[in-house]
C-alpha atoms as a PDB file:
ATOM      1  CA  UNK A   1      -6.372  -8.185  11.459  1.00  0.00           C
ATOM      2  CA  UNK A   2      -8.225 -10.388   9.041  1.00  0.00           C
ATOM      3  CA  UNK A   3     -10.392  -7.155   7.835  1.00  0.00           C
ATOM      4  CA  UNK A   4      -7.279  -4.880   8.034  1.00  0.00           C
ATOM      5  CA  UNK A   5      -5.530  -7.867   5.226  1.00  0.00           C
ATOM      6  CA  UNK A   6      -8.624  -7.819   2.936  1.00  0.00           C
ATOM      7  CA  UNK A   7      -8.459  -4.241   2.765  1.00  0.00           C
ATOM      8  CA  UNK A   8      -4.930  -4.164   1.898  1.00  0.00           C
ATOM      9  CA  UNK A   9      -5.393  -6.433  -0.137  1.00  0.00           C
ATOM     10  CA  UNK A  10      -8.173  -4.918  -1.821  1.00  0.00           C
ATOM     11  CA  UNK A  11      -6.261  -1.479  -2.440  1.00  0.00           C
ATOM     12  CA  UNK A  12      -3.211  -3.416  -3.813  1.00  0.00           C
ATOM     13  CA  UNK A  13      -5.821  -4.998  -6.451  1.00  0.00           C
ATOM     14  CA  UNK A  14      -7.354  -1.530  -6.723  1.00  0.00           C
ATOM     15  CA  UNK A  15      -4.280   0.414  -7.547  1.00  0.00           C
ATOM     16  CA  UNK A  16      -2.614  -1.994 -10.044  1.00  0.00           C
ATOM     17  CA  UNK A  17      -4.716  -1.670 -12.310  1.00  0.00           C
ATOM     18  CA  UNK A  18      -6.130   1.951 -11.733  1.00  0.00           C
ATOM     19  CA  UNK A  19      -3.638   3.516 -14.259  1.00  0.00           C
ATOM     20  CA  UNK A  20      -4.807   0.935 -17.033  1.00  0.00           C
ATOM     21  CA  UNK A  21      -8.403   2.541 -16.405  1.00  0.00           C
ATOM     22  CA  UNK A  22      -7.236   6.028 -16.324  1.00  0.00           C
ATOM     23  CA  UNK A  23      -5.868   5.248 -19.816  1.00  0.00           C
ATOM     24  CA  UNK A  24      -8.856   3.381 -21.225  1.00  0.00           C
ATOM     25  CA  UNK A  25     -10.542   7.071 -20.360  1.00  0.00           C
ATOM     26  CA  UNK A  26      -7.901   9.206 -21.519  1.00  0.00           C
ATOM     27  CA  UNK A  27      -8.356   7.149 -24.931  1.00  0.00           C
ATOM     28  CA  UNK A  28     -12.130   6.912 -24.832  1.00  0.00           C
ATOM     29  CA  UNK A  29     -11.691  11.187 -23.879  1.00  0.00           C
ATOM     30  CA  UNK A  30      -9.620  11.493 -26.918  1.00  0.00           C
ATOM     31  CA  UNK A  31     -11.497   9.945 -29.049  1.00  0.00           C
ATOM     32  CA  UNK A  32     -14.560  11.779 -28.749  1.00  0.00           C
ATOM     33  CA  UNK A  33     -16.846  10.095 -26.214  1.00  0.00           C
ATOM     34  CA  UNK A  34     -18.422  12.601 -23.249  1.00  0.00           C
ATOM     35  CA  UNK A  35     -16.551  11.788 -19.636  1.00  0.00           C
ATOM     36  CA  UNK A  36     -20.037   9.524 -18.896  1.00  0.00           C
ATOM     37  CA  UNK A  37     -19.688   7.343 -21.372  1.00  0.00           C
ATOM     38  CA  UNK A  38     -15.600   6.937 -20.386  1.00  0.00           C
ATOM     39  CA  UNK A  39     -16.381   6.479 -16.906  1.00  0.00           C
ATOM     40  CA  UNK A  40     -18.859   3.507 -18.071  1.00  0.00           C
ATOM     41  CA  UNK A  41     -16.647   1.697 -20.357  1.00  0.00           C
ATOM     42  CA  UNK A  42     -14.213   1.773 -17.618  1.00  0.00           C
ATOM     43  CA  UNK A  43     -17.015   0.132 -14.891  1.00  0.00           C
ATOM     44  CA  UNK A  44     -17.729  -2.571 -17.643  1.00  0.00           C
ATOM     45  CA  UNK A  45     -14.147  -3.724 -18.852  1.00  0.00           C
ATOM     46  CA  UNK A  46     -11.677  -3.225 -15.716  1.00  0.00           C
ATOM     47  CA  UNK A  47     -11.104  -5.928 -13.528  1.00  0.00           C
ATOM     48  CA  UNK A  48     -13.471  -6.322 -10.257  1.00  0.00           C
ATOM     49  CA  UNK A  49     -12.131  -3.597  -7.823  1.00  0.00           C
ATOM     50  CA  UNK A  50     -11.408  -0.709 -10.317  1.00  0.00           C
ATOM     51  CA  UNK A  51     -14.964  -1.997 -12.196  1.00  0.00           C
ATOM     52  CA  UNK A  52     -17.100  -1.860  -9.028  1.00  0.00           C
ATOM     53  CA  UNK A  53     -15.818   1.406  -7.985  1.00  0.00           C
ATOM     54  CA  UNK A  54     -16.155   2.915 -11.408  1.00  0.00           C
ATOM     55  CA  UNK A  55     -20.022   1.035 -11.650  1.00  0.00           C
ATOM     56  CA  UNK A  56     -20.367   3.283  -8.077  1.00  0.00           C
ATOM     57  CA  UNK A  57     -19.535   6.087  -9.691  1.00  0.00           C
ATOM     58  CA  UNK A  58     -21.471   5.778 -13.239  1.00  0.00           C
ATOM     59  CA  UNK A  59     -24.863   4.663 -11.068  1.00  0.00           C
ATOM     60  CA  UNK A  60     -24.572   7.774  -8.771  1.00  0.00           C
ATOM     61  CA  UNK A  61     -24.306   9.650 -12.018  1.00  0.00           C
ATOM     62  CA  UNK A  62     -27.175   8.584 -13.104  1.00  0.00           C
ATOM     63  CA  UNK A  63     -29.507   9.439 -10.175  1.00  0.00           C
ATOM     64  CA  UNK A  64     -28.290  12.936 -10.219  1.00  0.00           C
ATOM     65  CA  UNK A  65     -25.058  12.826  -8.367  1.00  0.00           C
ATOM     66  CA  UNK A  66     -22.499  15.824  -9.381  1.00  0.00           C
ATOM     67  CA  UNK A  67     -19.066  14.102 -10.670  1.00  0.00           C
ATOM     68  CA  UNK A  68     -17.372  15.942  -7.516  1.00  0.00           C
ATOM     69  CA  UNK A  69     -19.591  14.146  -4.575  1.00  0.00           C
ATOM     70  CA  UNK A  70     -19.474  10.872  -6.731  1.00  0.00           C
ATOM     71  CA  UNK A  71     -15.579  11.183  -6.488  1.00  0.00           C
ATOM     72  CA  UNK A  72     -15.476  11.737  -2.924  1.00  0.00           C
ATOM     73  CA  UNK A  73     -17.924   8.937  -2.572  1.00  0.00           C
ATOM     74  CA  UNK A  74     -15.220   6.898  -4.392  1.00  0.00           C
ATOM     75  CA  UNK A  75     -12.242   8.379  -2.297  1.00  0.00           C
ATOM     76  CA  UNK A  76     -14.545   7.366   0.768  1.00  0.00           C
ATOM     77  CA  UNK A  77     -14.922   3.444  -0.150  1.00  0.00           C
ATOM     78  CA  UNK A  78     -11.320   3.078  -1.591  1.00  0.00           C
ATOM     79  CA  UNK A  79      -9.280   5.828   0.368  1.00  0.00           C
ATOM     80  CA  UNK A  80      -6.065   5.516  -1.222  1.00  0.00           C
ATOM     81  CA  UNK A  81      -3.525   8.428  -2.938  1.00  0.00           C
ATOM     82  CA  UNK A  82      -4.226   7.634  -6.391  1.00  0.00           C
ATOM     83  CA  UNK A  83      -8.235   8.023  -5.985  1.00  0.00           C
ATOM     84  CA  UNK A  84      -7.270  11.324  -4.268  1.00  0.00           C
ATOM     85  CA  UNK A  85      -5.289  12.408  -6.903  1.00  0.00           C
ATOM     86  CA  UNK A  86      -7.972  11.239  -9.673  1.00  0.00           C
ATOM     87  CA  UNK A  87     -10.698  13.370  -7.457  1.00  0.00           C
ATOM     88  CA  UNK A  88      -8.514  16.060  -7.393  1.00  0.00           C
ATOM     89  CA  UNK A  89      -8.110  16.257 -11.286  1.00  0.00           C
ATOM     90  CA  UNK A  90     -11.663  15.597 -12.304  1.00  0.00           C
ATOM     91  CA  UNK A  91     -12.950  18.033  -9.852  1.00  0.00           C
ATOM     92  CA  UNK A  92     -10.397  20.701 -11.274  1.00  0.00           C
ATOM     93  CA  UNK A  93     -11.667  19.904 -14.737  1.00  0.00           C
ATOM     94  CA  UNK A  94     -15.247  20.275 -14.259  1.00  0.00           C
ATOM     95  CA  UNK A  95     -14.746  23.314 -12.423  1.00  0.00           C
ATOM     96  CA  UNK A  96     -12.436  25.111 -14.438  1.00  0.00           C
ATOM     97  CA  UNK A  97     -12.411  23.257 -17.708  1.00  0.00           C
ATOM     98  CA  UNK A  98      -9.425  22.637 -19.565  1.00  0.00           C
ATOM     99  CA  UNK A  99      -7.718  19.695 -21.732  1.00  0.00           C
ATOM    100  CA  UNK A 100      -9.238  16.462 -19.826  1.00  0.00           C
ATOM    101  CA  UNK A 101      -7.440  13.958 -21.313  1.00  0.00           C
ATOM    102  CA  UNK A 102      -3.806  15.315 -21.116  1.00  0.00           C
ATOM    103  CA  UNK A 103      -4.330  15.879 -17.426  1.00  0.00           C
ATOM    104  CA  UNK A 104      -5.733  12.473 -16.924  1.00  0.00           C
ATOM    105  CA  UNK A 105      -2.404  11.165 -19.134  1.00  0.00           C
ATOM    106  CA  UNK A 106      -0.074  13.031 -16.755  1.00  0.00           C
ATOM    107  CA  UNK A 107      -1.834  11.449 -13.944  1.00  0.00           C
ATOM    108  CA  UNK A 108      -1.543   7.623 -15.304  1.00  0.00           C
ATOM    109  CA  UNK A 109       2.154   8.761 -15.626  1.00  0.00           C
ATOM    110  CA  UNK A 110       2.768   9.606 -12.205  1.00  0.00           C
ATOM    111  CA  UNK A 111       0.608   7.155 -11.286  1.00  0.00           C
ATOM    112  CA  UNK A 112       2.631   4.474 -12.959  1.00  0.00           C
ATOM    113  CA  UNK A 113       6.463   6.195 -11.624  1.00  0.00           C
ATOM    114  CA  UNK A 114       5.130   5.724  -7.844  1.00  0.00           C
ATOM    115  CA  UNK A 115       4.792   1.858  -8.513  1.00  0.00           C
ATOM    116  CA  UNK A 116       7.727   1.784 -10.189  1.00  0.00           C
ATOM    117  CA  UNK A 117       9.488   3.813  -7.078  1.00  0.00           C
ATOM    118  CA  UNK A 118       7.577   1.969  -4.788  1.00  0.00           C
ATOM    119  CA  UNK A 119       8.981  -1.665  -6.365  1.00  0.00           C
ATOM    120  CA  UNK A 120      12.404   0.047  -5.815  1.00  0.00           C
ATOM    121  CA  UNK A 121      12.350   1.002  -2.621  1.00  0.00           C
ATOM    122  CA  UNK A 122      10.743  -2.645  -1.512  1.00  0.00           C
ATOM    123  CA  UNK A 123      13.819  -3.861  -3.734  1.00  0.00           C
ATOM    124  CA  UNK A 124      16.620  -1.861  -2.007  1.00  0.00           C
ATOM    125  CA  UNK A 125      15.287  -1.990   1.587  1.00  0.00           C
ATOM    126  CA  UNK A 126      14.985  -6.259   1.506  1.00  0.00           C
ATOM    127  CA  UNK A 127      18.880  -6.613   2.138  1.00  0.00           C
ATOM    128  CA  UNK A 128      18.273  -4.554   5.292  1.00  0.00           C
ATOM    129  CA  UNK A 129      15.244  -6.475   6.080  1.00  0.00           C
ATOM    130  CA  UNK A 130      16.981  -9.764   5.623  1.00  0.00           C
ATOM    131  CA  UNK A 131      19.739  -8.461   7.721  1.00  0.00           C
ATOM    132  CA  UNK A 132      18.191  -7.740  10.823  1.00  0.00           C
ATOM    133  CA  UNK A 133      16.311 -10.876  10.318  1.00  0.00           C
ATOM    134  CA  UNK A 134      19.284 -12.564  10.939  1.00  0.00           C
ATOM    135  CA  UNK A 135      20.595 -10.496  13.509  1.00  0.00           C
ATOM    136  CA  UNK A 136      17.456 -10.803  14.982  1.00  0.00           C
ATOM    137  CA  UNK A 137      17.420 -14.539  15.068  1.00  0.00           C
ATOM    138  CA  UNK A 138      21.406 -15.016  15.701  1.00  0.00           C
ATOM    139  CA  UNK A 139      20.985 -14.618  19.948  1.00  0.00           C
ATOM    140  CA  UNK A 140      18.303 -17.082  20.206  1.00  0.00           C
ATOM    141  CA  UNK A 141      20.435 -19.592  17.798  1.00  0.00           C
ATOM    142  CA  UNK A 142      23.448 -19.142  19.976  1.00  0.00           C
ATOM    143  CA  UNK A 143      21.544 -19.969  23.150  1.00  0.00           C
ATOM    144  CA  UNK A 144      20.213 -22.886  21.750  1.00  0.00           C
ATOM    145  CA  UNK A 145      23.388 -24.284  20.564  1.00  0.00           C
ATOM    146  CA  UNK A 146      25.094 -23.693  24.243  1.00  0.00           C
ATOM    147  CA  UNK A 147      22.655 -24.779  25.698  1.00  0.00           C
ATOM    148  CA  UNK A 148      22.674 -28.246  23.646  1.00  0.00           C
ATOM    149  CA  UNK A 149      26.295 -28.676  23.941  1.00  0.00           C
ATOM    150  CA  UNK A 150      26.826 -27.287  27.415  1.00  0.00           C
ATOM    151  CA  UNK A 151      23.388 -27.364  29.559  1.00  0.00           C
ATOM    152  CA  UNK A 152      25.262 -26.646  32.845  1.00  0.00           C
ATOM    153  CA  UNK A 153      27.306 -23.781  31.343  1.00  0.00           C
ATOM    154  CA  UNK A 154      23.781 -21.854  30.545  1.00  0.00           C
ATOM    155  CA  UNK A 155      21.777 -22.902  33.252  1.00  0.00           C
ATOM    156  CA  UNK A 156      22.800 -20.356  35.274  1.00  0.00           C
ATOM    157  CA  UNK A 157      20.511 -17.619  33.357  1.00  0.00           C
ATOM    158  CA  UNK A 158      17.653 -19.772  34.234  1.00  0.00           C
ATOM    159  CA  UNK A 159      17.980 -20.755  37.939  1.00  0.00           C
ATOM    160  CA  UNK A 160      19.719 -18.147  39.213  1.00  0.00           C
ATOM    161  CA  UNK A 161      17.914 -14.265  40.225  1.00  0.00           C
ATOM    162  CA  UNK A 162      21.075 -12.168  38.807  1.00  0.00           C
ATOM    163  CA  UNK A 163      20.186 -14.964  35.581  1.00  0.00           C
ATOM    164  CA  UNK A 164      17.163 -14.377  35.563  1.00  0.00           C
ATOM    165  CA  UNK A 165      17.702 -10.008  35.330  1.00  0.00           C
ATOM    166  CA  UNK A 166      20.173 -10.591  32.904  1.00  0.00           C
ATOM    167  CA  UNK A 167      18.143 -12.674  30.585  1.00  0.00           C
ATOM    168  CA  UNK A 168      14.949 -10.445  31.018  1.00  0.00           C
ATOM    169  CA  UNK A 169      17.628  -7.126  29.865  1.00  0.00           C
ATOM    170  CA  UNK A 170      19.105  -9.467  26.810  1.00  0.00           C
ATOM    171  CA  UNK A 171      15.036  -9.775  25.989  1.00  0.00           C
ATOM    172  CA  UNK A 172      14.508  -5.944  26.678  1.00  0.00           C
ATOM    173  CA  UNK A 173      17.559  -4.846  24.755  1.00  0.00           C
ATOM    174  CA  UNK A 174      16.550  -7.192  21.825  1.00  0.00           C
ATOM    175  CA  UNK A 175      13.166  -6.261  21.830  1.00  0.00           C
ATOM    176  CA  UNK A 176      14.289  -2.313  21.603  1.00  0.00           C
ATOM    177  CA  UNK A 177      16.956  -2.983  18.913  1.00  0.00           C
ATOM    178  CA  UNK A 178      14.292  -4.959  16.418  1.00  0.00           C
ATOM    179  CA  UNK A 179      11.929  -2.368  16.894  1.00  0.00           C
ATOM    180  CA  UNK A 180      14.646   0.241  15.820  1.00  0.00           C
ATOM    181  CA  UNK A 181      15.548  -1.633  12.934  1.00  0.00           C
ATOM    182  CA  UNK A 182      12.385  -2.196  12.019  1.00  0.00           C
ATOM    183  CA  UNK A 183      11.736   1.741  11.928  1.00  0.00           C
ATOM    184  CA  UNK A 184      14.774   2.309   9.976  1.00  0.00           C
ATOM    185  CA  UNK A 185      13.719  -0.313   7.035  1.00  0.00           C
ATOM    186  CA  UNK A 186      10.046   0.760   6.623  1.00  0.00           C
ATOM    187  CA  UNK A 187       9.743   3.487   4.548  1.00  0.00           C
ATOM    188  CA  UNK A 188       6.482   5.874   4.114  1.00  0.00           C
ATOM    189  CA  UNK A 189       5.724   5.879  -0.058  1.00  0.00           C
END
């Protein structure tokens, strides 16, 4: 769990600030500097995980790598959409050729409308999730409260067998209807 967070948390790093570096090459591109040179101003000014994964890249170029394995290499060690989508264009380009920096500038564009549609969809599906935290929690509350103002009235789930079934199908039941919630709030982006 701990290594499953840091990873998260490490492609959540990665991918805010991955568009900012596909601009700083789109401009470096458009200015007149070779993809190399991009690629290394990128390594040297972006913050730590777009830097190191860029530094990957520039130091396999440099012993002889092609520009297609070192993108794989970096879709291997940060396996997220956007590097996919970055390997996808730069192998394109060096294959067929073609206006670099305008296809790298679309890219930063879509890149930048999928966080913005992603920030939506976390925006619009928090009511729900604060809904069937309630729901959720209501049942337990209830019991608590009879059982605090009325022990004997409750006590009945607990000491009795036909209780006892009863309170393991409330648990069942519950269990089953946050789990369905839970699948109808979490969305694939």
């Amino acid at each position: 769990w701990i290594l499953n967070f840091l990873t998260a948390r490490r492609k959540k790093k990665f991918t805010e600030h991955f568009a900012g570096a596909i601009d700083v090459i789109v401009r470096s591109v458009r200015s007149g500097l070779p993809t190399n040179e991009a690629l290394r101003i990128v390594a040297r000014e972006a913050p730590d995980p777009v830097g190191s994964e860029f530094n990957n890249m520039v130091e396999s170029l440099k012993v002889g790598v092609t520009l297609e394995q070192a993108t794989k290499r970096m879709m291997e060690s940060m396996p997220t959409p956007e590097v996919g989508f970055f390997a996808i264009v730069m192998t394109i380009q060096t294959k067929s050729g073609g206006n670099l920096s305008e296809a790298l500038s679309n890219l930063a564009f879509v890149l930048r409308d999928r966080k913005r549609l992603q920030g939506k969809i976390r925006a619009m599906s928090s009511e729900a999730k604060a809904s069937a935290m309630i729901i959720g929690s209501l049942p337990p509350a209830v019991m608590a409260i009879v059982y605090i103002t009325t022990p004997d009235y409750i006590s009945k789930l607990f000491t009795e067998r036909a209780g006892n079934l009863m309170l393991a199908a409330c648990v069942i039941w519950m269990g089953v209807g946050i789990m369905v919630m839970r699948k109808m709030i979490n969305f694939k982006y």
